[in-house]
Protein backbone atom coordinates (compact mmCIF):
# COMPACT_ATOMS: atom_id res chain seq x y z
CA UNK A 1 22.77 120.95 -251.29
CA UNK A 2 22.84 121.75 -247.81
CA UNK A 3 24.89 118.48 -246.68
CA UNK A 4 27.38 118.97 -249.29
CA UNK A 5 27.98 122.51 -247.71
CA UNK A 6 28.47 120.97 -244.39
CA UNK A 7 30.33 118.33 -245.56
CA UNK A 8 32.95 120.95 -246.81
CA UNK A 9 32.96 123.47 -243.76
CA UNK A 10 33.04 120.78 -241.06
CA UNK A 11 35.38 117.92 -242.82
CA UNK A 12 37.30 119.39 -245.85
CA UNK A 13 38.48 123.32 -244.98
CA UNK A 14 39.21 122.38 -240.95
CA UNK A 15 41.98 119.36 -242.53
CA UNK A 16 43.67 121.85 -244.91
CA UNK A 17 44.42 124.37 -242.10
CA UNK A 18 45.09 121.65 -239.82
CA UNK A 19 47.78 120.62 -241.99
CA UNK A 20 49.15 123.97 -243.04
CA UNK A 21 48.98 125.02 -239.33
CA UNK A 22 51.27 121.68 -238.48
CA UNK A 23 53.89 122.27 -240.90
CA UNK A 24 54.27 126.38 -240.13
CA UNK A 25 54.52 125.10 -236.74
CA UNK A 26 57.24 122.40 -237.37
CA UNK A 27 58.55 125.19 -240.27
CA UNK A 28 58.43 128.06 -237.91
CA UNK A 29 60.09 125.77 -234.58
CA UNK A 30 62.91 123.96 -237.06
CA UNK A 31 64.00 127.54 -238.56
CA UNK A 32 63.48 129.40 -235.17
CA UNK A 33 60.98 132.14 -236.80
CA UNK A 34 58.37 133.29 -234.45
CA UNK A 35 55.95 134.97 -236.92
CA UNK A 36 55.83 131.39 -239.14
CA UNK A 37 55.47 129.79 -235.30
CA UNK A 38 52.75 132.14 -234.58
CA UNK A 39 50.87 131.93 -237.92
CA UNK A 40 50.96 128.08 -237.41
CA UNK A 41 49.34 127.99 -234.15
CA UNK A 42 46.63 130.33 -235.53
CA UNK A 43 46.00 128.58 -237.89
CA UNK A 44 45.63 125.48 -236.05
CA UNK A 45 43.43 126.51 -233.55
CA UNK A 46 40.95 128.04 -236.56
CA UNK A 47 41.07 124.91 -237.37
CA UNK A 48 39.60 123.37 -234.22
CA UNK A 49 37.61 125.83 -234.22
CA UNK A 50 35.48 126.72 -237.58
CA UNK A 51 33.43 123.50 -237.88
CA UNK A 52 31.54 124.59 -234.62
CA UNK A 53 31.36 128.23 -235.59
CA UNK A 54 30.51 127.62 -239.18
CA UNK A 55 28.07 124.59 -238.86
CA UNK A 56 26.43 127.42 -235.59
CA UNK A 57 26.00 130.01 -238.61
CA UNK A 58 25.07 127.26 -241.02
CA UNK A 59 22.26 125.16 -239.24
């Protein structure tokens, strides 16, 4: 059970904000909105990010 948990916080969850990060960036730099810009770059670095913090608290 554990390696399906890992599987999901250090493959599955880090993609998905990865790509939601990389279109509110392209979204927020297209439409000149900072806050979408801002939310996107967040997001993107959480996504580089949470596989070491969560597999850390995990393992």
């Amino acid at each position: 059970m554990a390696i399906i948990g890992t599987t999901i916080f250090s493959h599955i969850i880090p993609v998905i904000f990865g790509f939601f990060g990389l279109l509110l960036i392209i979204s927020g730099i297209l439409d000149e909105n900072n806050p979408k810009l801002g939310l996107g770059i967040v997001l993107f670095l959480a996504a580089c990010a949470f596989p070491y913090v969560a597999l850390h608290a995990l393992i």
